[in-house]
C-alpha atoms as a PDB file:
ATOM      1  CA  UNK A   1      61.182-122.351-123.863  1.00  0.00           C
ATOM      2  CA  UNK A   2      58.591-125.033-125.200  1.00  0.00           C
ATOM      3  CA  UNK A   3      56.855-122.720-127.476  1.00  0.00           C
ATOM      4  CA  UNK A   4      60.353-121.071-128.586  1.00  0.00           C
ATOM      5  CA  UNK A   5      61.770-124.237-129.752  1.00  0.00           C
ATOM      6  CA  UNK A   6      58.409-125.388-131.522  1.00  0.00           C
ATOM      7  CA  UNK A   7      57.973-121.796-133.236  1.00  0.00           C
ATOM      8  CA  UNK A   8      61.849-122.939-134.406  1.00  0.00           C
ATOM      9  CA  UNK A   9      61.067-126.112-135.666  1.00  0.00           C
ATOM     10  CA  UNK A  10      57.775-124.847-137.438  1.00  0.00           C
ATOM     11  CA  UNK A  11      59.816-122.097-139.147  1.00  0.00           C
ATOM     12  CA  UNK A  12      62.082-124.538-140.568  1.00  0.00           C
ATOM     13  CA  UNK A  13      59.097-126.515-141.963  1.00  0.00           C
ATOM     14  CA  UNK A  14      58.157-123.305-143.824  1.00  0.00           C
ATOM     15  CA  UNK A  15      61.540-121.924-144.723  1.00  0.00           C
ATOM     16  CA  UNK A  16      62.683-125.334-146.115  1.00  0.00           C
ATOM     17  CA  UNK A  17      60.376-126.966-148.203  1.00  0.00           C
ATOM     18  CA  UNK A  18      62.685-129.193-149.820  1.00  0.00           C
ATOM     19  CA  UNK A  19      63.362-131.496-146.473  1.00  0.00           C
ATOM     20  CA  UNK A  20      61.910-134.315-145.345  1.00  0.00           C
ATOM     21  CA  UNK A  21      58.622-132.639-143.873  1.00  0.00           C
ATOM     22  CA  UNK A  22      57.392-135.812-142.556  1.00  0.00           C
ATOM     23  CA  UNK A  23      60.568-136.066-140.530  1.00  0.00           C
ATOM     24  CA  UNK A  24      60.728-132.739-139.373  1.00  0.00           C
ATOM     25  CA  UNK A  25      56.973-133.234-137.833  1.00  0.00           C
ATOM     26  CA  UNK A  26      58.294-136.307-136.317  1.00  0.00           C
ATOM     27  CA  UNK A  27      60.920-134.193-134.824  1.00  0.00           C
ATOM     28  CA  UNK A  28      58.301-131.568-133.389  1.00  0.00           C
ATOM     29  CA  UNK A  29      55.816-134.049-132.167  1.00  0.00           C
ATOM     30  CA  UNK A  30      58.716-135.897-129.893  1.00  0.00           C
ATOM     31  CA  UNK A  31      59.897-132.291-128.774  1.00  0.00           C
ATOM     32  CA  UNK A  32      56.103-131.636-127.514  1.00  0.00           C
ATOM     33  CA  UNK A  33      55.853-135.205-125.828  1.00  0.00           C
ATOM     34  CA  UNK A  34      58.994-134.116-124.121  1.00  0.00           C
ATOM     35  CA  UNK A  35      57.804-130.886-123.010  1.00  0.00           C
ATOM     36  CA  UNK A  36      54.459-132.309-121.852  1.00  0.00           C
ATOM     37  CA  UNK A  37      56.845-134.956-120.351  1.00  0.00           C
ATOM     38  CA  UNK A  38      58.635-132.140-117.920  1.00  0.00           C
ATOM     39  CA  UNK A  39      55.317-130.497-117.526  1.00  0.00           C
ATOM     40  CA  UNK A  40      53.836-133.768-116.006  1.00  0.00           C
ATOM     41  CA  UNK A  41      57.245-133.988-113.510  1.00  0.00           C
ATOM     42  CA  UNK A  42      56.554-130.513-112.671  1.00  0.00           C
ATOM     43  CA  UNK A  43      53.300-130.850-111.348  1.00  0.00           C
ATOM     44  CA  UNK A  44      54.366-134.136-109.320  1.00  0.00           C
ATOM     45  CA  UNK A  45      56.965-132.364-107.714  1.00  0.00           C
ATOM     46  CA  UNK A  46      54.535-129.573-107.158  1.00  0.00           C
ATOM     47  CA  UNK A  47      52.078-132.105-105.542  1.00  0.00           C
ATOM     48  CA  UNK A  48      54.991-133.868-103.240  1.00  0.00           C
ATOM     49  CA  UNK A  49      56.747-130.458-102.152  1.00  0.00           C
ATOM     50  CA  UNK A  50      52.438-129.751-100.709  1.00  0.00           C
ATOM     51  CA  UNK A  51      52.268-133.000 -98.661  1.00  0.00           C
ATOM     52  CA  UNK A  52      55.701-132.971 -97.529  1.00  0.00           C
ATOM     53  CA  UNK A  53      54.899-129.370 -95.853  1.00  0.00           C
ATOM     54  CA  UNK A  54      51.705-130.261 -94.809  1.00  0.00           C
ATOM     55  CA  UNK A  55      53.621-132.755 -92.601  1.00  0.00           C
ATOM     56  CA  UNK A  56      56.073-130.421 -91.867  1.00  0.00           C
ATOM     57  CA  UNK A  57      53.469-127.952 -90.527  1.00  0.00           C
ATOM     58  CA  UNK A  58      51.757-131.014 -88.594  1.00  0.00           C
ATOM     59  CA  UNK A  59      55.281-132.054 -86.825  1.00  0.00           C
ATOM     60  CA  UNK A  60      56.471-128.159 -85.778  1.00  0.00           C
ATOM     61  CA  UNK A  61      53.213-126.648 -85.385  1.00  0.00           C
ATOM     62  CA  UNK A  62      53.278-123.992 -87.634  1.00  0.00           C
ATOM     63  CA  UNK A  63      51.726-122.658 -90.634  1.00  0.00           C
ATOM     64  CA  UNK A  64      54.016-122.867 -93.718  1.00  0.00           C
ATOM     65  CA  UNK A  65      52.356-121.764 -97.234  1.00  0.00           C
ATOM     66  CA  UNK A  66      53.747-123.363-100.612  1.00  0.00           C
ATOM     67  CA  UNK A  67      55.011-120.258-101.607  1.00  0.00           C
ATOM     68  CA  UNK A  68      57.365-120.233 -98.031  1.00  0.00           C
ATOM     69  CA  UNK A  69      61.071-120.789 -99.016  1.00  0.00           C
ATOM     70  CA  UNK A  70      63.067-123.522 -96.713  1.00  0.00           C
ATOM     71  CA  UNK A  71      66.129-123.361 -95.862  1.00  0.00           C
ATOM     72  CA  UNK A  72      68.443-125.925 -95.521  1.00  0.00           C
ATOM     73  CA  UNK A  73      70.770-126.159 -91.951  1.00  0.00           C
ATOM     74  CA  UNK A  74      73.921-125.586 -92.130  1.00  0.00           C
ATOM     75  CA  UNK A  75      75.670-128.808 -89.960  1.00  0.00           C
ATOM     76  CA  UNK A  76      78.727-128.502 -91.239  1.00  0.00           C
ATOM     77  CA  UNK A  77      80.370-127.121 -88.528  1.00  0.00           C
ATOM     78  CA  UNK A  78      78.136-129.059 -85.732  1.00  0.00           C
ATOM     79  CA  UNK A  79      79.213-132.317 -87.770  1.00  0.00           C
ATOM     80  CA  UNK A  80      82.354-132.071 -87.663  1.00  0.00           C
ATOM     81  CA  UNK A  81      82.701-131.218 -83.851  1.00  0.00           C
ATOM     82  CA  UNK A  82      80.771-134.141 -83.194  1.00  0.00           C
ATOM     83  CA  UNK A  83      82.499-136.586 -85.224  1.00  0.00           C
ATOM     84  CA  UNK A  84      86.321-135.320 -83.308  1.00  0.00           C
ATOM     85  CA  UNK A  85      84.182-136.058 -80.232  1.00  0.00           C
ATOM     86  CA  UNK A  86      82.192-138.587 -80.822  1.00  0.00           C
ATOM     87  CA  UNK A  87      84.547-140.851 -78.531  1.00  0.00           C
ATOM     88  CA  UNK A  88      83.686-139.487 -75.546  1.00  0.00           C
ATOM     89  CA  UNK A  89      80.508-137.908 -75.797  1.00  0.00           C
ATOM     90  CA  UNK A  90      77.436-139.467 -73.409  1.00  0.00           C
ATOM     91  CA  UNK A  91      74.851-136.878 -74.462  1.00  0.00           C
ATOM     92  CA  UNK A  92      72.461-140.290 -75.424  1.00  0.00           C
ATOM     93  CA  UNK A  93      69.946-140.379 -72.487  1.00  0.00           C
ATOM     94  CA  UNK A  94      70.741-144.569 -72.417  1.00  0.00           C
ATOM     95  CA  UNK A  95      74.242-143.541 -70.831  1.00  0.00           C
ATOM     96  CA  UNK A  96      72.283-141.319 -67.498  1.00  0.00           C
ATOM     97  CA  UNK A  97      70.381-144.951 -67.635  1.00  0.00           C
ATOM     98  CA  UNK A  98      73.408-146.811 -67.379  1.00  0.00           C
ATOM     99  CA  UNK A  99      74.643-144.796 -64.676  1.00  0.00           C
ATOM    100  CA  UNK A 100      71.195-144.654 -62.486  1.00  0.00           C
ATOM    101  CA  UNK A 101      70.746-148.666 -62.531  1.00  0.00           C
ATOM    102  CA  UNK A 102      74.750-148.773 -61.780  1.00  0.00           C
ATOM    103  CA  UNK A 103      74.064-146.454 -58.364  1.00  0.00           C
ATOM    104  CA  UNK A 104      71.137-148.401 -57.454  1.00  0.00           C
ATOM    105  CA  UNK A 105      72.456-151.757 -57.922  1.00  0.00           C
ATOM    106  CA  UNK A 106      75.684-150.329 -55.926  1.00  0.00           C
ATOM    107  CA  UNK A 107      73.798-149.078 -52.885  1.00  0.00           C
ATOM    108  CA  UNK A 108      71.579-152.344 -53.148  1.00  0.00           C
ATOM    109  CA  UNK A 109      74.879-154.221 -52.823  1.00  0.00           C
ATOM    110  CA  UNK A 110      75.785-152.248 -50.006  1.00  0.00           C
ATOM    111  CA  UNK A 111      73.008-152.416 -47.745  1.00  0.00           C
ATOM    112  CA  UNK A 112      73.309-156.481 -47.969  1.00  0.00           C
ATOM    113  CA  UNK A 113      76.677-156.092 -47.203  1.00  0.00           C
ATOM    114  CA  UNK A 114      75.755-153.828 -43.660  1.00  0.00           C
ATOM    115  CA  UNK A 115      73.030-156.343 -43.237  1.00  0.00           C
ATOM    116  CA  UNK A 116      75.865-159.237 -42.671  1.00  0.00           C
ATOM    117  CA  UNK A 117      78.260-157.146 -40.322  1.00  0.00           C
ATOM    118  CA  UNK A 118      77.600-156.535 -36.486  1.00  0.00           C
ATOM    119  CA  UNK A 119      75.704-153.307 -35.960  1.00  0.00           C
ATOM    120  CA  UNK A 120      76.337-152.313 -32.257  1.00  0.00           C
ATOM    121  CA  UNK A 121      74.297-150.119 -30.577  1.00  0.00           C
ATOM    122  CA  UNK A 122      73.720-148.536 -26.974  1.00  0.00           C
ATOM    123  CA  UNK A 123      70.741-147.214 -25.024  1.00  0.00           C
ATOM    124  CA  UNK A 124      69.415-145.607 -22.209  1.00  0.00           C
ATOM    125  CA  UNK A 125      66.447-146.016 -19.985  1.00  0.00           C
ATOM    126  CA  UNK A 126      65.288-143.641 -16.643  1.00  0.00           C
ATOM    127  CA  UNK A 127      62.466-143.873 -14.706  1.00  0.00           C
ATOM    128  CA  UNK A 128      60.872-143.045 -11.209  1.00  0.00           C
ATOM    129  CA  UNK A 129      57.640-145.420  -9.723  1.00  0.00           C
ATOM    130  CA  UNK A 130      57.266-148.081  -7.135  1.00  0.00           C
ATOM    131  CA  UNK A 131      59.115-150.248  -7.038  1.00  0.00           C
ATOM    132  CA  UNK A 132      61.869-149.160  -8.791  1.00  0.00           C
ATOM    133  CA  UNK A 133      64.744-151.628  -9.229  1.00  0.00           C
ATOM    134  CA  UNK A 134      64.361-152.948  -5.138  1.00  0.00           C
ATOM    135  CA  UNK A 135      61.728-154.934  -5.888  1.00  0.00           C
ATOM    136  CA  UNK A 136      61.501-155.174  -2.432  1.00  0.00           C
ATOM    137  CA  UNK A 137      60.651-152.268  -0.740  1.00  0.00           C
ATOM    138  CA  UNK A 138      57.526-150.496  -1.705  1.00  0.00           C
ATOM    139  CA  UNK A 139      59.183-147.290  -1.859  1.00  0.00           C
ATOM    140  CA  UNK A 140      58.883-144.645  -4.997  1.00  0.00           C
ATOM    141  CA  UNK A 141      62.448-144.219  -6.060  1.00  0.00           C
ATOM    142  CA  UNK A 142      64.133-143.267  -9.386  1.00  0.00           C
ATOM    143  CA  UNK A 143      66.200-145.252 -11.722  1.00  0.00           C
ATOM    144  CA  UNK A 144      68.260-146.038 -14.832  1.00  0.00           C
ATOM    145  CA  UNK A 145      69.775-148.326 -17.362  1.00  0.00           C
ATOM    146  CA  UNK A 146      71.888-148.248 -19.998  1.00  0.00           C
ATOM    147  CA  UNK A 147      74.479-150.713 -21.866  1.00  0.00           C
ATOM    148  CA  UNK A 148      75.575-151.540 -25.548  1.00  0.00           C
ATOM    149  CA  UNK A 149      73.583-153.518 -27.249  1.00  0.00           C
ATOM    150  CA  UNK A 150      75.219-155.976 -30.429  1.00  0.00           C
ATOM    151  CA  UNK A 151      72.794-157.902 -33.178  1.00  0.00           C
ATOM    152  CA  UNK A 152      74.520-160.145 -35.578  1.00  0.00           C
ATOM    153  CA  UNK A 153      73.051-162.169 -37.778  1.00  0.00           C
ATOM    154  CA  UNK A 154      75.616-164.896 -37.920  1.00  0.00           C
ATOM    155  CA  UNK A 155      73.659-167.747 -39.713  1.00  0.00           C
ATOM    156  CA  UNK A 156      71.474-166.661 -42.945  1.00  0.00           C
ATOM    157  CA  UNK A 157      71.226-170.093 -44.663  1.00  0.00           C
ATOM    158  CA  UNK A 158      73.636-168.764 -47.900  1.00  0.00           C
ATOM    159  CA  UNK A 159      70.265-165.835 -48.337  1.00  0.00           C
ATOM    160  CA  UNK A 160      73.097-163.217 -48.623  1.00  0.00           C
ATOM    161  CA  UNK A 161      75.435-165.093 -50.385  1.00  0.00           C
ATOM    162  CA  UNK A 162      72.668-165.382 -52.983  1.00  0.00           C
ATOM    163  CA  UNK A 163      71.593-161.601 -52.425  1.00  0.00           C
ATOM    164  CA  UNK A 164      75.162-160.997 -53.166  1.00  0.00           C
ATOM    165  CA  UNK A 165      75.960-163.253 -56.268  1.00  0.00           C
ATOM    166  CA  UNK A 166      72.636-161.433 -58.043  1.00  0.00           C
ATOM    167  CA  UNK A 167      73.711-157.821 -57.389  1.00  0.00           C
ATOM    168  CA  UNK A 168      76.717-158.822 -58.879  1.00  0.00           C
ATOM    169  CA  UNK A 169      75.197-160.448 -61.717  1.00  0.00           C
ATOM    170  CA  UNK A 170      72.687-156.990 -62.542  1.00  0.00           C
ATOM    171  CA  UNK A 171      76.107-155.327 -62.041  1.00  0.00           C
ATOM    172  CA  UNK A 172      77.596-157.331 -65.187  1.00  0.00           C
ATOM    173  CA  UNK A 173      74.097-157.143 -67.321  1.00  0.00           C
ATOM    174  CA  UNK A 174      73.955-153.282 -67.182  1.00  0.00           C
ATOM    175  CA  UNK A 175      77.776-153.338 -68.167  1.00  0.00           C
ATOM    176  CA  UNK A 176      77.680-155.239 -70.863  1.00  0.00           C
ATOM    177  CA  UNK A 177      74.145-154.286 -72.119  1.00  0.00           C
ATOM    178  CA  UNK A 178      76.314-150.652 -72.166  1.00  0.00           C
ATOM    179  CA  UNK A 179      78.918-151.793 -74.121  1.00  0.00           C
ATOM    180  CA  UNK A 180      76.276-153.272 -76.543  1.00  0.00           C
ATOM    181  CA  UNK A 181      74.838-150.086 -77.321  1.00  0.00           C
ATOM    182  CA  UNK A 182      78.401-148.239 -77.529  1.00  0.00           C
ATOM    183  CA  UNK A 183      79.051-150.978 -79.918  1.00  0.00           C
ATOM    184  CA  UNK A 184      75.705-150.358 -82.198  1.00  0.00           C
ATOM    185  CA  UNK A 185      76.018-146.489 -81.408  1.00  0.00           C
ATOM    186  CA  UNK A 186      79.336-146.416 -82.913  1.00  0.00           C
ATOM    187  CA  UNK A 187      78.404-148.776 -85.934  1.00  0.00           C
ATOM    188  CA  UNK A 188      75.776-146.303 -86.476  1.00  0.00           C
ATOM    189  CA  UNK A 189      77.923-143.365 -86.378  1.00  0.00           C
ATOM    190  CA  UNK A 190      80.671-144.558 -88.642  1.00  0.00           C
ATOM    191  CA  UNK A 191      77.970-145.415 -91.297  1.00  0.00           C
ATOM    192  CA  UNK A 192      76.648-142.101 -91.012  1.00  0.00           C
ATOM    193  CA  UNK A 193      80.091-140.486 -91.245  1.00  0.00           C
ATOM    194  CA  UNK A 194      80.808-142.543 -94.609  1.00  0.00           C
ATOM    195  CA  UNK A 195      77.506-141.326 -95.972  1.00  0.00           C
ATOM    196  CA  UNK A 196      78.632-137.964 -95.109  1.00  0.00           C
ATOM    197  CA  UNK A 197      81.829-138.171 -96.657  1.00  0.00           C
ATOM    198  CA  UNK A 198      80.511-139.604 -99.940  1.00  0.00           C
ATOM    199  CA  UNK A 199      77.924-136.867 -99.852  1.00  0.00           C
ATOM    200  CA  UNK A 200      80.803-134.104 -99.636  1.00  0.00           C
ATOM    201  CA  UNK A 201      82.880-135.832-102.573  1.00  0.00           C
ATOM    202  CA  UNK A 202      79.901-136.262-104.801  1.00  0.00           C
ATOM    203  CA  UNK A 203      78.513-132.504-104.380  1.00  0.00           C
ATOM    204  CA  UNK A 204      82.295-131.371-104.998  1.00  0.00           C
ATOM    205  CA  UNK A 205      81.999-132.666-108.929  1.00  0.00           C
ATOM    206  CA  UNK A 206      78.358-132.286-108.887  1.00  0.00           C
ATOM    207  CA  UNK A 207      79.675-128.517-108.983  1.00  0.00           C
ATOM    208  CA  UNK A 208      82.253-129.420-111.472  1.00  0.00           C
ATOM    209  CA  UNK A 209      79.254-130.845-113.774  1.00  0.00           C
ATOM    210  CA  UNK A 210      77.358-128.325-113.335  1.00  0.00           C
ATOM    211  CA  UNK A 211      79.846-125.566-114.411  1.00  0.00           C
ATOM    212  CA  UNK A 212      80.459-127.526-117.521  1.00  0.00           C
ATOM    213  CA  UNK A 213      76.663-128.412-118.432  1.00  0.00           C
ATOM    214  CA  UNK A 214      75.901-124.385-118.129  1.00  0.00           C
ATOM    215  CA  UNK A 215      78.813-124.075-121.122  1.00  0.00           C
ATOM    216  CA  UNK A 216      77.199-126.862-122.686  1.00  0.00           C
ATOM    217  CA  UNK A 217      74.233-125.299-123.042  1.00  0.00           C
ATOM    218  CA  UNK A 218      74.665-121.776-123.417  1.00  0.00           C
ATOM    219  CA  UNK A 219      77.027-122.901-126.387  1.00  0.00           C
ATOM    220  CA  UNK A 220      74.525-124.618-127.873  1.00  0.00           C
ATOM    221  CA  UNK A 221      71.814-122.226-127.749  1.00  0.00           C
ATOM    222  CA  UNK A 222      74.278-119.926-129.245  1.00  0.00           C
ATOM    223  CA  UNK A 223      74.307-122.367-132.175  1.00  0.00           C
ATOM    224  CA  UNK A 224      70.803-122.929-131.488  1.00  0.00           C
ATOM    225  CA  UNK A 225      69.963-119.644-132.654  1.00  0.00           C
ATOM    226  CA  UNK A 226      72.486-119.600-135.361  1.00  0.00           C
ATOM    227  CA  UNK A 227      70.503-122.500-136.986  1.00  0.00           C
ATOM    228  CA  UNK A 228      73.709-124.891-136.510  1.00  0.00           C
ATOM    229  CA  UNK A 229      72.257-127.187-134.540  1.00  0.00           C
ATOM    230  CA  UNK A 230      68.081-128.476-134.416  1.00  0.00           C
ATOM    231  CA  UNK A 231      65.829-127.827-131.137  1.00  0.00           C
ATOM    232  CA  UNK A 232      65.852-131.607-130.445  1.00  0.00           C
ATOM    233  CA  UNK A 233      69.820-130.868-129.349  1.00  0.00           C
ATOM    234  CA  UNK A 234      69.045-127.914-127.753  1.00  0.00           C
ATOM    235  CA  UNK A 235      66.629-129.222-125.518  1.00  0.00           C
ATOM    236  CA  UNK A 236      68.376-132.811-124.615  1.00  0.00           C
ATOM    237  CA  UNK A 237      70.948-130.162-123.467  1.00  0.00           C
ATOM    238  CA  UNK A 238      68.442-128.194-121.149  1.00  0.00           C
ATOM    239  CA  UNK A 239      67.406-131.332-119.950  1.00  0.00           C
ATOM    240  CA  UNK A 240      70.774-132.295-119.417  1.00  0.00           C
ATOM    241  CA  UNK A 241      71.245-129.320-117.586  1.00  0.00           C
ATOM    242  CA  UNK A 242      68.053-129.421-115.348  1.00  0.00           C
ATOM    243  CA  UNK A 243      69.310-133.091-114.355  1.00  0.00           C
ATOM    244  CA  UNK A 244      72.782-132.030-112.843  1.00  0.00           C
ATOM    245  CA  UNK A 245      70.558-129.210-111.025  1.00  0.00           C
ATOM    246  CA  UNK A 246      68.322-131.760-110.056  1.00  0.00           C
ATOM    247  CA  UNK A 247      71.002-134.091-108.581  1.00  0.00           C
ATOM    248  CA  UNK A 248      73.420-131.483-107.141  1.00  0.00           C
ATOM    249  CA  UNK A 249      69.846-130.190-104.746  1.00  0.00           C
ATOM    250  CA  UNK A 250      69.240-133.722-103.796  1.00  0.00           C
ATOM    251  CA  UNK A 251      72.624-134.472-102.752  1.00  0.00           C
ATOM    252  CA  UNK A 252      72.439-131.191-100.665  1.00  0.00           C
ATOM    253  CA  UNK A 253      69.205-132.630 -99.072  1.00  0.00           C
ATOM    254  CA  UNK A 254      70.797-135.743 -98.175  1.00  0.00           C
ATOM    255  CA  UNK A 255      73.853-134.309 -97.169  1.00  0.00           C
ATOM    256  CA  UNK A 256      71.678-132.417 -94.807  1.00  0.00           C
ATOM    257  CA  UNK A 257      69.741-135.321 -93.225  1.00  0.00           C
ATOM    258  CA  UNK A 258      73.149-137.626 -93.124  1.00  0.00           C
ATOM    259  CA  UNK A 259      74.158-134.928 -90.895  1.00  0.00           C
ATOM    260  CA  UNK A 260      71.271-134.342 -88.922  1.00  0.00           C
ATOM    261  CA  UNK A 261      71.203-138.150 -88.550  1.00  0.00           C
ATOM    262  CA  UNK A 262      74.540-138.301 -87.037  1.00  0.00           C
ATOM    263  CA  UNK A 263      73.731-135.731 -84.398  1.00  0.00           C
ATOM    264  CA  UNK A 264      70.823-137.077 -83.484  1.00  0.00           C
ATOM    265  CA  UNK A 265      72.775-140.711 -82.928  1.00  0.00           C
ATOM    266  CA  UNK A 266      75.203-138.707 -80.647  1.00  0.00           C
ATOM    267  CA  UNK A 267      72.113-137.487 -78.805  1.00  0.00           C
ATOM    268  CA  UNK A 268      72.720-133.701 -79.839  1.00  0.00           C
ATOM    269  CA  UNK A 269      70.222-131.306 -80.591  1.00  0.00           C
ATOM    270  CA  UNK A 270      69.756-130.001 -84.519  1.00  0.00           C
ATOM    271  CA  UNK A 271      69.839-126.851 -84.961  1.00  0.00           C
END
C-alpha cells in the first residue's frame, strides 16, 4: 500500500504543475516517515511475538516455529461455571490443608483427653514350678492369676489442662487462618470477574468500531481512487483501521488471561 499511495502522490506532482509542489513533497515525505513508522512497529512486534514463543516452548516443552498459529482458549463456558460456583468450590489445595491440620489437631485433642480418663484393664498369668503359690511345700504344682487392673492419673499438675487449652488454640489459628484466605480468595475472584466483565463490554463495541472503521475506509479509498480525497487521508484511515484491529486482538488476549486467571484462583485446571 506504501508504494501505491506514493506512486499517487508523485502522479499528482506531475499531473498538476500549478500546485504548491513544495507542499505536495512535504506531503509525500510525512507519508514515507509514516510508512517507515509502521514498518519499524512491524518488526518489533515481529521480534516480541519470537521471545514470547521461545518462552512458550521453554515452559510446555515443545517446539513451536514463528510461522505456528496459536490459538486462543475458549473459557467462556469454564468461566462462567466457575463463577455460579465459585461459593462452594474447595478445589484450592490450601482447603485439603485446612482439613489435614483440623484432623490432626482433633485426634491430638483426643488422645489428651483418653490420657486423663481411667483406662481399666485385666490380665492373666499361669504357671507350673516349685513352689508354686504354697510357698511352703517344695512341691511342683501349677498355678494362676488374674484380676482387673485400673491406672488413673488423677494429679497432672494443670500439664493437660495446658495440653488442652493449646489444641484448642491451633484449633482456632487454622480456622481463622481459613477464613483469611476465603476472604483474599474471594477478593481475588471478584476482581477477576470485574476484569472479565469489562473485557466482554469493551470487545462488544470494539466490534461495533470495527464494523464502522472497515466503511470508513473502504469509502475512502473509493474516493481515494476517485482523486476526492489525498493519500495522507487515506492512510490516517488505514491506520485508523489497523488500530481498532489492534485493540479488539488485545482485548481478546486479555480477556483470555482474565479468565484463565480466575480459574486458576479457584484452583481449576485451564484447558
Amino acid at each position: 500500500m506504501g508504494l501505491v499511495l506514493c506512486m499517487a502522490i508523485d502522479g499528482d506532482l506531475r499531473q498538476t504543475p500549478g500546485r504548491n509542489v513544495t507542499e505536495l513533497q512535504l506531503g509525500l515525505r510525512g507519508q514515507q516517515l509514516k510508512l517507515l513508522q509502521r514498518r519499524q512497529d512491524e518488526e518489533e512486534l515481529r521480534a516480541t511475538r519470537r521471545t514470547a514463543l521461545a518462552r512458550l516452548a521453554i515452559l510446555t516443552g515443545q517446539t513451536i516455529s514463528e510461522n505456528d498459529a496459536l490459538a486462543m482458549p475458549d473459557l467462556a463456558a469454564a468461566v462462567s461455571r466457575a463463577r455460579q460456583a465459585s461459593g462452594e468450590l474447595r478445589a484450592r489445595p490450601e482447603y485439603d490443608l485446612f482439613a489435614r491440620t483440623r484432623e490432626r489437631v482433633a485426634k491430638q485433642q483426643d488422645v489428651a483427653a483418653a490420657q486423663e480418663r481411667p483406662r481399666v484393664s485385666t490380665f492373666a498369668r499361669i504357671g507350673f514350678g516349685r513352689p508354686g503359690l504354697n510357698f511352703i511345700t517344695d512341691q511342683f504344682e501349677s498355678y494362676g492369676l488374674g484380676g482387673v487392673r485400673v491406672q488413673w492419673n488423677g494429679w497432672t499438675w494443670g500439664s493437660g489442662s495446658r495440653e488442652r487449652e493449646a489444641l484448642a488454640i491451633q484449633q482456632q489459628i487454622v480456622a481463622a487462618d481459613q477464613a483469611a484466605f476465603a476472604k483474599g480468595l474471594s477478593e481475588s475472584i471478584e476482581g477477576d470477574a470485574a476484569t472479565v466483565d469489562r473485557l466482554q463490554a469493551t470487545l462488544a463495541l470494539d466490534d461495533r468500531i470495527l464494523v464502522l472503521r472497515e466503511q470508513i475506509e473502504r469509502s475512502t479509498q473509493a474516493r481515494f481512487q476517485e482523486g476526492v480525497v489525498t493519500a495522507s487521508e487515506f492512510l490516517d484511515r488505514s491506520s485508523e483501521l489497523l488500530q481498532a484491529r489492534f485493540a479488539r486482538a488485545t482485548h481478546q488476549v486479555e480477556l483470555a488471561q482474565a479468565g484463565a486467571r480466575l480459574l486458576t484462583t479457584l484452583g481449576l485446571e485451564v484447558r
